[in-house]
Protein backbone atom coordinates (compact mmCIF):
# COMPACT_ATOMS: atom_id res chain seq x y z
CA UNK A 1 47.72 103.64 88.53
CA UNK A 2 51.35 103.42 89.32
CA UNK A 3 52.85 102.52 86.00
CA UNK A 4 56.91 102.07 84.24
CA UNK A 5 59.87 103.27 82.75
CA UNK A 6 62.91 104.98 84.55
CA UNK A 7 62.64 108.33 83.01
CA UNK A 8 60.32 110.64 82.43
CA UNK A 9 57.76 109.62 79.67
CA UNK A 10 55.38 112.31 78.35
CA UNK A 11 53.33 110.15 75.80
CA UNK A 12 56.29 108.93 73.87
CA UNK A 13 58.65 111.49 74.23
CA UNK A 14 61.55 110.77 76.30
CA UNK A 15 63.03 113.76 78.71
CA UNK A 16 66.77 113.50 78.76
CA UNK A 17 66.69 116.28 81.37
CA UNK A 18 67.51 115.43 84.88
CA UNK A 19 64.69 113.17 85.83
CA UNK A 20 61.39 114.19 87.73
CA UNK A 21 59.85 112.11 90.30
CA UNK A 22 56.97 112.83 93.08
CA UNK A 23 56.43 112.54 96.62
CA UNK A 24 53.55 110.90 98.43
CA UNK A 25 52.32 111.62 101.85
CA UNK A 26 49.57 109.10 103.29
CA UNK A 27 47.65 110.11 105.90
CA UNK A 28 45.45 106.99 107.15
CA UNK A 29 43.08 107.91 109.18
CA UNK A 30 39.19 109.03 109.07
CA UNK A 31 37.44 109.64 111.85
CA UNK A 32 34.62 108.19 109.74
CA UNK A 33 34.42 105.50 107.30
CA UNK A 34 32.40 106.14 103.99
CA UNK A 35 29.80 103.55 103.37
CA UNK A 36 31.56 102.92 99.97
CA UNK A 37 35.57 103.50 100.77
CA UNK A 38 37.70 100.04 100.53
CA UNK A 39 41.38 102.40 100.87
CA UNK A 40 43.42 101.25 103.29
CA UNK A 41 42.27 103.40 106.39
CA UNK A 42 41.97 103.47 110.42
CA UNK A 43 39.89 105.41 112.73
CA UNK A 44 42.21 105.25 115.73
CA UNK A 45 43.02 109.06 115.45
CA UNK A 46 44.68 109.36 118.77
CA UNK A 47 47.78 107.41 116.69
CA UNK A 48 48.06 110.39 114.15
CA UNK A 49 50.89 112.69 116.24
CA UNK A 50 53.02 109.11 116.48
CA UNK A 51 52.68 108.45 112.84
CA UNK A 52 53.61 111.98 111.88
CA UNK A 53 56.40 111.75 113.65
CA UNK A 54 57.86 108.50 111.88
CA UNK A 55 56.92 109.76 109.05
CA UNK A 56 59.94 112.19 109.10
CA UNK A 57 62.00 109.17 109.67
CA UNK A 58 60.45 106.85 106.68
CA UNK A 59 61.72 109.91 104.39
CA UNK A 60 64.77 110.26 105.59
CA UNK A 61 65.31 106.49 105.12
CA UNK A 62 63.67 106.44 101.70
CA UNK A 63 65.50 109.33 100.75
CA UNK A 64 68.18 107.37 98.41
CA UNK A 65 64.67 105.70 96.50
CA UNK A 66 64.28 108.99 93.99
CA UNK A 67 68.37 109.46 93.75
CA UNK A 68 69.32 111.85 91.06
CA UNK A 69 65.63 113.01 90.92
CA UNK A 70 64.01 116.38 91.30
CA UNK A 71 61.05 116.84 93.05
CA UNK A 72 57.89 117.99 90.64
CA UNK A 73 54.96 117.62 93.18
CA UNK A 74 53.74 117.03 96.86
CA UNK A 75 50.73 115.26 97.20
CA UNK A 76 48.59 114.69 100.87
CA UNK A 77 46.26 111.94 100.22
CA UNK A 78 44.70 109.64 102.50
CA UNK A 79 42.80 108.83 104.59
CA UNK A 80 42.18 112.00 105.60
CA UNK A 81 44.71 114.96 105.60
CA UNK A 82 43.10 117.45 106.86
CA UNK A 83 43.30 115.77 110.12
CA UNK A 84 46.89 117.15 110.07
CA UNK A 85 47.18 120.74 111.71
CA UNK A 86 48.65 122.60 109.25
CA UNK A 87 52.08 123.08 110.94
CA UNK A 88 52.83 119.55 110.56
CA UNK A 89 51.81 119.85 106.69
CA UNK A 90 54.49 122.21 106.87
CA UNK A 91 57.04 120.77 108.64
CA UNK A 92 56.63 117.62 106.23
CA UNK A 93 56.91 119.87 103.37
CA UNK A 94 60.54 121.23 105.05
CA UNK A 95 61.66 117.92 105.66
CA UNK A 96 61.23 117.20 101.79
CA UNK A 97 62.90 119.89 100.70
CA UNK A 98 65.80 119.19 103.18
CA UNK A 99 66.01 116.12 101.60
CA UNK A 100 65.16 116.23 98.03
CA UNK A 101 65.75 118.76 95.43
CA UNK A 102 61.96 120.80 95.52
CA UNK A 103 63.14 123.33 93.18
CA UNK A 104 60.97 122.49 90.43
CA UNK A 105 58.17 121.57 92.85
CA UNK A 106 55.07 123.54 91.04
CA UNK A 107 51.96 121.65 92.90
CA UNK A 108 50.85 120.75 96.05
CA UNK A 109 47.97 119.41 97.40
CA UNK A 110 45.98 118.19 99.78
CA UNK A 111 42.88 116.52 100.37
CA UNK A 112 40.80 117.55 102.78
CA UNK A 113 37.12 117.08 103.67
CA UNK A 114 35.01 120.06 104.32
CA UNK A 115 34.25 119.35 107.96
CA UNK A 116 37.68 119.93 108.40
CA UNK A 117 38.24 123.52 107.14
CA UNK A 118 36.91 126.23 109.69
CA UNK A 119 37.73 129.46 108.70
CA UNK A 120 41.03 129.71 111.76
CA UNK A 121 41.91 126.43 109.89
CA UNK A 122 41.98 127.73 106.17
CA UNK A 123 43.91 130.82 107.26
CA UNK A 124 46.68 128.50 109.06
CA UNK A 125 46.56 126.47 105.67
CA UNK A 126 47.25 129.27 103.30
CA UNK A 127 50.04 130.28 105.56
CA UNK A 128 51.45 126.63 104.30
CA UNK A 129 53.29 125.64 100.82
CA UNK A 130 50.12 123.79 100.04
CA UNK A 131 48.51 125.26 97.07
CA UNK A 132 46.09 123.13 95.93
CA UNK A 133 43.15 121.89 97.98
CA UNK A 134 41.13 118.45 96.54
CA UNK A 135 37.65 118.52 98.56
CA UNK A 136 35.77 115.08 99.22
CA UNK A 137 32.08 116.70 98.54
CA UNK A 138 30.79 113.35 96.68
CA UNK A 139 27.23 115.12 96.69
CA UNK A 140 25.42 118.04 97.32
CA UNK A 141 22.22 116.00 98.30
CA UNK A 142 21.95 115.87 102.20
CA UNK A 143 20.08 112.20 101.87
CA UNK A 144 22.55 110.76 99.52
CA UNK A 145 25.64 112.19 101.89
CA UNK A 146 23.87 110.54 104.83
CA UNK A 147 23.77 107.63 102.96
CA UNK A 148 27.11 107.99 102.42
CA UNK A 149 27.95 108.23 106.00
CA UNK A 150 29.52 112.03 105.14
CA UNK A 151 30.39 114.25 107.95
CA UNK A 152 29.09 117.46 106.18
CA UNK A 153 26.04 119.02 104.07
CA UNK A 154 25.95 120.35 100.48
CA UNK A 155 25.32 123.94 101.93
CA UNK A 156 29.02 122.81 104.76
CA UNK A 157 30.54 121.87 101.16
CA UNK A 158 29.48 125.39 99.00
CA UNK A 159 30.62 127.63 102.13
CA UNK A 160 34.19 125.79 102.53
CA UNK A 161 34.71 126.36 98.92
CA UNK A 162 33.81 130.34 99.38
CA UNK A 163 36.26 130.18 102.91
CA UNK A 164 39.19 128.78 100.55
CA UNK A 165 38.62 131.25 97.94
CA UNK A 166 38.65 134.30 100.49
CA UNK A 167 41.85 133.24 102.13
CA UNK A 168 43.19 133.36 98.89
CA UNK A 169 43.51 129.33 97.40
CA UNK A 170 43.16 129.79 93.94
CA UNK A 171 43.38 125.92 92.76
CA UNK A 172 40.15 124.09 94.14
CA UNK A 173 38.98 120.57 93.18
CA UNK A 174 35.91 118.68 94.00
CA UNK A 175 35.25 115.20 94.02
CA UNK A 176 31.56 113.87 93.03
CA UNK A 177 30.32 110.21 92.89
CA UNK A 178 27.34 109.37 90.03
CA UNK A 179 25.60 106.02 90.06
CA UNK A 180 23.97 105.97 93.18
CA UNK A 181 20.60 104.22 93.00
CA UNK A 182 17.74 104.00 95.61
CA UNK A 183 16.94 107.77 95.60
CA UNK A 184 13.66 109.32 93.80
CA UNK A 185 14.87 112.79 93.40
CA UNK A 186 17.79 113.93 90.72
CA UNK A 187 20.53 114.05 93.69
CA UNK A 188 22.53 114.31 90.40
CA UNK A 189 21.44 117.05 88.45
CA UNK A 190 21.61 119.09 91.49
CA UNK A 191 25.28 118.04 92.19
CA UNK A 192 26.22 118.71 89.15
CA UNK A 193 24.44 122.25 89.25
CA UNK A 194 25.64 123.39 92.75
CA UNK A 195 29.34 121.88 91.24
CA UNK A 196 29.12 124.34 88.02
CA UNK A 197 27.89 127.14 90.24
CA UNK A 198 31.11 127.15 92.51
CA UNK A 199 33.42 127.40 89.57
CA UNK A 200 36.17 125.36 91.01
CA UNK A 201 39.00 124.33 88.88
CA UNK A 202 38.95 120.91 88.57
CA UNK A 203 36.51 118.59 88.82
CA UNK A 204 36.86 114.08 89.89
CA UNK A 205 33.47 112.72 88.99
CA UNK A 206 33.61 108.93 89.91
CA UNK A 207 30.88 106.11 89.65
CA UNK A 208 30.01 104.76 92.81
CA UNK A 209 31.61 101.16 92.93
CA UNK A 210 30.74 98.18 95.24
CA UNK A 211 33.53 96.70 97.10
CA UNK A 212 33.07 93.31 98.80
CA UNK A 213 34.73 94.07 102.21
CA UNK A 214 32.94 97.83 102.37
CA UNK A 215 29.76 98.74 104.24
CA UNK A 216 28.05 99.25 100.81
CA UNK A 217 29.52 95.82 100.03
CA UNK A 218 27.45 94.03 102.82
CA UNK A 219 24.32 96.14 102.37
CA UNK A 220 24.40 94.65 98.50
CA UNK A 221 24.72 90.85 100.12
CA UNK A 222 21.82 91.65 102.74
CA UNK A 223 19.57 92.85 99.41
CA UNK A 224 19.14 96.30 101.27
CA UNK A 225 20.93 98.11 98.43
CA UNK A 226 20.46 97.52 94.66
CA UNK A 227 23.73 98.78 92.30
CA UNK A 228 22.36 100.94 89.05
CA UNK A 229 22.09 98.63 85.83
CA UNK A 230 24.79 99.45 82.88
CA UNK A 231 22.22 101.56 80.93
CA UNK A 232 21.45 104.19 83.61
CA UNK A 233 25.42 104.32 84.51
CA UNK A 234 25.89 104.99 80.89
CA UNK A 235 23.00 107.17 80.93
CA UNK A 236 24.73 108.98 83.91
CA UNK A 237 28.15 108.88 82.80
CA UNK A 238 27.48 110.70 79.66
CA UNK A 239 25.14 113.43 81.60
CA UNK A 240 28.70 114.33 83.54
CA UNK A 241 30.10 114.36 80.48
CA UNK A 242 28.23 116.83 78.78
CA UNK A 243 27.24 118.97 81.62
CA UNK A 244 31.31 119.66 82.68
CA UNK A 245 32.67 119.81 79.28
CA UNK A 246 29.50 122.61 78.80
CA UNK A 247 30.47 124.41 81.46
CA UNK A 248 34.28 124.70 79.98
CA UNK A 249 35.95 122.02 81.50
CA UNK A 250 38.07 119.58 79.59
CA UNK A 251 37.39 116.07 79.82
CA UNK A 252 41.24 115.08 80.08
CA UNK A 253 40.98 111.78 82.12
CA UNK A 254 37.91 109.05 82.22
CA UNK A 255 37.19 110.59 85.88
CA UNK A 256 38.54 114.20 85.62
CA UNK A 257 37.75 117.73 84.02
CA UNK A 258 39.60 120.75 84.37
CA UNK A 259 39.87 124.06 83.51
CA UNK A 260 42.64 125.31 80.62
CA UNK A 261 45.77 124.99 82.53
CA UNK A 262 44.42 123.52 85.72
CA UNK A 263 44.99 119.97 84.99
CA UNK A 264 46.20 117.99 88.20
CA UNK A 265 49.95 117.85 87.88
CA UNK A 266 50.77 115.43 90.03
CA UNK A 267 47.94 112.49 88.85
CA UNK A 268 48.72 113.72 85.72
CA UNK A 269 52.34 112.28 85.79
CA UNK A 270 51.63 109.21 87.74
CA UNK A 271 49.50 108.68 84.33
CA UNK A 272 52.95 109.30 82.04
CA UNK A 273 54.97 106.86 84.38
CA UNK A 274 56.94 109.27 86.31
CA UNK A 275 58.28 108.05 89.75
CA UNK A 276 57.19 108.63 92.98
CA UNK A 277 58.27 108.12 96.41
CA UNK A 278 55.59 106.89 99.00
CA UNK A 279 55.79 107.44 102.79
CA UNK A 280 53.42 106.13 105.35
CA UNK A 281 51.34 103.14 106.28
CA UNK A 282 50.09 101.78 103.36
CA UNK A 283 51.92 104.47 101.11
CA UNK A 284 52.79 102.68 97.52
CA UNK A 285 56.36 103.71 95.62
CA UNK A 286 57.52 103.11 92.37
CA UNK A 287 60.70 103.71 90.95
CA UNK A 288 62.15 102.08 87.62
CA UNK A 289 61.58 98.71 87.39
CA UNK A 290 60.81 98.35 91.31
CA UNK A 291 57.39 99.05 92.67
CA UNK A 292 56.89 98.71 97.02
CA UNK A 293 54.51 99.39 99.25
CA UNK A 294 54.39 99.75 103.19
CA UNK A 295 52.76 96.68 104.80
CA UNK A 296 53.32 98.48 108.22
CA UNK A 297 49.79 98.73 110.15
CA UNK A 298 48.76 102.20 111.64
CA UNK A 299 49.87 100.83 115.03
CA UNK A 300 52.90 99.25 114.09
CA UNK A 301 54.22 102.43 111.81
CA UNK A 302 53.57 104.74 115.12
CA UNK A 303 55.93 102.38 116.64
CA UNK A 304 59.05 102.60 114.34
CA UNK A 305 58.39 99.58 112.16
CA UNK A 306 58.41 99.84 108.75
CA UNK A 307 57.87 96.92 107.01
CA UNK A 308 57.60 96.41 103.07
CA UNK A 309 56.55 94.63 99.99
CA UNK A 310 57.14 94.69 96.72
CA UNK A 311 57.34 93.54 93.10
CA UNK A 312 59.81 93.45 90.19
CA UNK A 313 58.00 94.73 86.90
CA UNK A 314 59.05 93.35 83.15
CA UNK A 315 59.00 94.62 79.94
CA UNK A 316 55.79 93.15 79.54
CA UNK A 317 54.41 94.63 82.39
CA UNK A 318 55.87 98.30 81.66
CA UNK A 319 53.63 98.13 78.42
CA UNK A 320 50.50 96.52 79.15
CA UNK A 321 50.77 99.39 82.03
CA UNK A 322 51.65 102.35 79.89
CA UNK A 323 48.48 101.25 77.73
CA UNK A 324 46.26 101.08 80.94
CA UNK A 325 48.03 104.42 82.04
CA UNK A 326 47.62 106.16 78.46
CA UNK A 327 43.92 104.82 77.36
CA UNK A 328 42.53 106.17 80.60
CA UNK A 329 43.69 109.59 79.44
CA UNK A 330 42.52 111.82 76.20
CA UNK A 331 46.13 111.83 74.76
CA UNK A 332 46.08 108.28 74.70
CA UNK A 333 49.14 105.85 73.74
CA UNK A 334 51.74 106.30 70.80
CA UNK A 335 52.37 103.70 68.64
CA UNK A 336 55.28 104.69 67.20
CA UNK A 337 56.73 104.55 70.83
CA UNK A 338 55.48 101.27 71.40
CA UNK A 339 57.18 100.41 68.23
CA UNK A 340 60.71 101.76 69.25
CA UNK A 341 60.15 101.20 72.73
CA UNK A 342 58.89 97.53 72.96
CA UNK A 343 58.94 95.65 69.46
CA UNK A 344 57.32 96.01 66.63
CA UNK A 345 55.25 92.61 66.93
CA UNK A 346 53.79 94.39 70.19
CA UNK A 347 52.40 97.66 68.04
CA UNK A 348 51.68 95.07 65.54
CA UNK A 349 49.36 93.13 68.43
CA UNK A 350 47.60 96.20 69.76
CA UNK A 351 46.53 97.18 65.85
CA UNK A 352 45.27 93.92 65.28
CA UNK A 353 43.27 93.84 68.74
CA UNK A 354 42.46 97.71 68.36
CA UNK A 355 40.47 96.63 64.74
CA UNK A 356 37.11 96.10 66.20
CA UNK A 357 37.19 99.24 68.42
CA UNK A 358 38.37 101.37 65.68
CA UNK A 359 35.21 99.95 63.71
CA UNK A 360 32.87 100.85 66.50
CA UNK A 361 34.16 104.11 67.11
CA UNK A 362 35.14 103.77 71.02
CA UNK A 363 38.74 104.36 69.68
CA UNK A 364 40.39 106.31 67.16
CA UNK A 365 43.45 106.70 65.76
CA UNK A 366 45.38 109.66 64.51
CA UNK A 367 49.18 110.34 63.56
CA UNK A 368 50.07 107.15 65.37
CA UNK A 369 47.82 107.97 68.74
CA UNK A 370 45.82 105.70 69.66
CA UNK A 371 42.93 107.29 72.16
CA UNK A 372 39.65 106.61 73.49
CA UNK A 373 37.37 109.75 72.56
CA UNK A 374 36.01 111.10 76.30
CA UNK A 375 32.62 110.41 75.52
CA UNK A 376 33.55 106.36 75.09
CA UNK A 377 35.46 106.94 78.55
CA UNK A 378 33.01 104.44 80.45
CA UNK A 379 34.69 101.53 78.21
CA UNK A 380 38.21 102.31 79.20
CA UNK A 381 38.07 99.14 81.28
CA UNK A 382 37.07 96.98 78.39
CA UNK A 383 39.06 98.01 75.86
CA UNK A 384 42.44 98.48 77.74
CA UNK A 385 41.84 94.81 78.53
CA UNK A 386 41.13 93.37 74.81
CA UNK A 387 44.74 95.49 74.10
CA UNK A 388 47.04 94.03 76.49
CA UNK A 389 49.82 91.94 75.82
């Protein structure tokens, strides 16, 4: 997801304003692992006040990474960040904006899983800067979440989402998984109900996905789970689809729907190539041509080492990226940018390999924008592939 130039690119349009660029918080840990989740993560919790506390130092030595760049977004991800007591949410928050300019700083969120969020817990959180809160629900189906290995219930999920709207949070999204098989009942329709019904305002609907090194991953090798064939996660796909976009939400990225206005601001950017800055163990940055990422474990970040990785990205790279960035979104790519930007043999390339596509109708192409229409979303893969240079 982390994609190219040095300046701020809004589809094509170059910002000659002072730059923008975003900060990244990672917060490891779980005190449970998913059955499905392949992130980098720990469960050694007791490490999480040591880690913390280095992360302050990580972004005061990073600092110099986003020079001459304003701050437009804080994100918590993880892991799991609502492991953090909210002072030290805020107290990361003031070290940033020691540190960086924050004054255009709009968004920021965390993630948080509802397990997490007792009602003396929301109150201390809407005390914070933190105004957005992304919820891991995944499903509303007790079986499926066991199967899952969740730590909460549909009914824990519904009442967090009331909690955060009495304290005041105005800017709630949800995350749900489709394409889970080996269950008789329609966990789906009734995830997808109960998710309408709360009237959050943004929605991440993601396809469950099979990773080799994942407890999901070894149930597939010992034949004791069965993956969905293509048909029913097309079938699937396109029932999120039309059941969101229904219920007024705007299918503006192959896994995300929001309300008018509430788009995520700060995925949204890492979609246009704007730079971020991340800190923590396994935290990924990307700045110009440069992209790093820490290397440090859990144990060995608690401990004052950071150590670091990284990769030099061409011309080459910086398009076939802002085509995987810009097909994965409803705006899609320009090719008039691509023209001026990267040759016109390149836009010359992505016509020719776009022909077929075109013909089939999984993309179109208006006033030079190239775009996948949300309903062909599930081919994103597929096609950005066939288009790259």
């Amino acid at each position: 997801m982390e994609v190219f130039p040095s300046k701020n690119i809004t589809f094509g349009v170059e910002i000659l304003a002072l730059p923008m660029a975003m900060l990244y918080l990672h917060i490891p840990f779980c005190k449970q692992i998913c059955s499905y989740c392949d992130f980098y993560r720990v469960g050694a919790v007791e490490l999480l006040p040591a880690v913390v506390e280095q992360m302050h130092t990580e972004m005061e030595h990073r600092a110099s990474y986003l020079s001459e760049r304003r701050l437009s977004s804080i994100y918590f991800g993880g892991g799991t960040p609502s492991l953090l007591h909210p002072s030290d949410i805020e107290a990361l928050i003031n070290r940033a904006r020691e540190l960086f300019d924050c004054s255009a700083v709009g968004e920021i969120t965390i993630e948080a899983n509802p397990d997490d969020l007792s009602d003396e817990y929301i109150k201390a959180l809407h005390k914070t800067s933190v105004n957005r809160v992304s919820l891991g629900i995944q499903s509303f189906d007790d079986e499926v979440l066991r199967f899952m290995n969740r730590r909460h219930t549909g009914t824990e999920a519904e009442i967090v989402v009331e909690r955060l709207r009495k304290a005041g949070i105005d800017n709630i999204s949800i995350d749900i998984i489709f394409g889970v098989g080996g269950f008789e009942q329609d966990h789906l329709g009734e995830s997808l109900r109960r998710a309408i019904a709360l009237d959050v305002e943004h929605i991440s609907a993601y396809h469950l996905t099979v990773e080799e090194r994942t407890r999901l991953g070894i149930m597939v090798r010992k034949g004791e789970y069965k993956p969905i064939p293509e048909e029913r996660s097309e079938e699937e796909f396109l029932r999120v689809h039309k059941a969101l976009t229904l219920a007024g939400y705007d299918h503006y990225e192959v896994s995300n729907f929001a309300k008018r206005g509430r788009r995520a601001e700060h995925n949204s950017a890492y979609w246009r190539g704007v730079e971020y800055l991340g800190i923590g163990a396994g935290a990924h940055s990307f700045s110009g041509d440069n992209r790093t990422w820490c290397t440090s474990t859990a144990k060995e970040y608690a401990e004052g080492v950071f150590k670091y990785d990284g990769e030099k990205l061409s011309t080459t790279d910086h398009l076939n990226e802002y085509v995987m960035t810009g097909l994965r979104t409803s705006q899609g790519i320009d090719l008039s940018y691509i023209a001026a930007r990267f040759g016109i043999s390149e836009r010359e390339h992505i016509e020719h390999s776009a022909h077929c596509w075109l013909e089939s109708g999984c993309l179109q192409l208006i006033n030079n924008q190239l775009f996948i229409p949300a309903e062909h979303f599930l081919v994103s893969d597929a096609v950005i592939e066939s288009l790259f240079v």
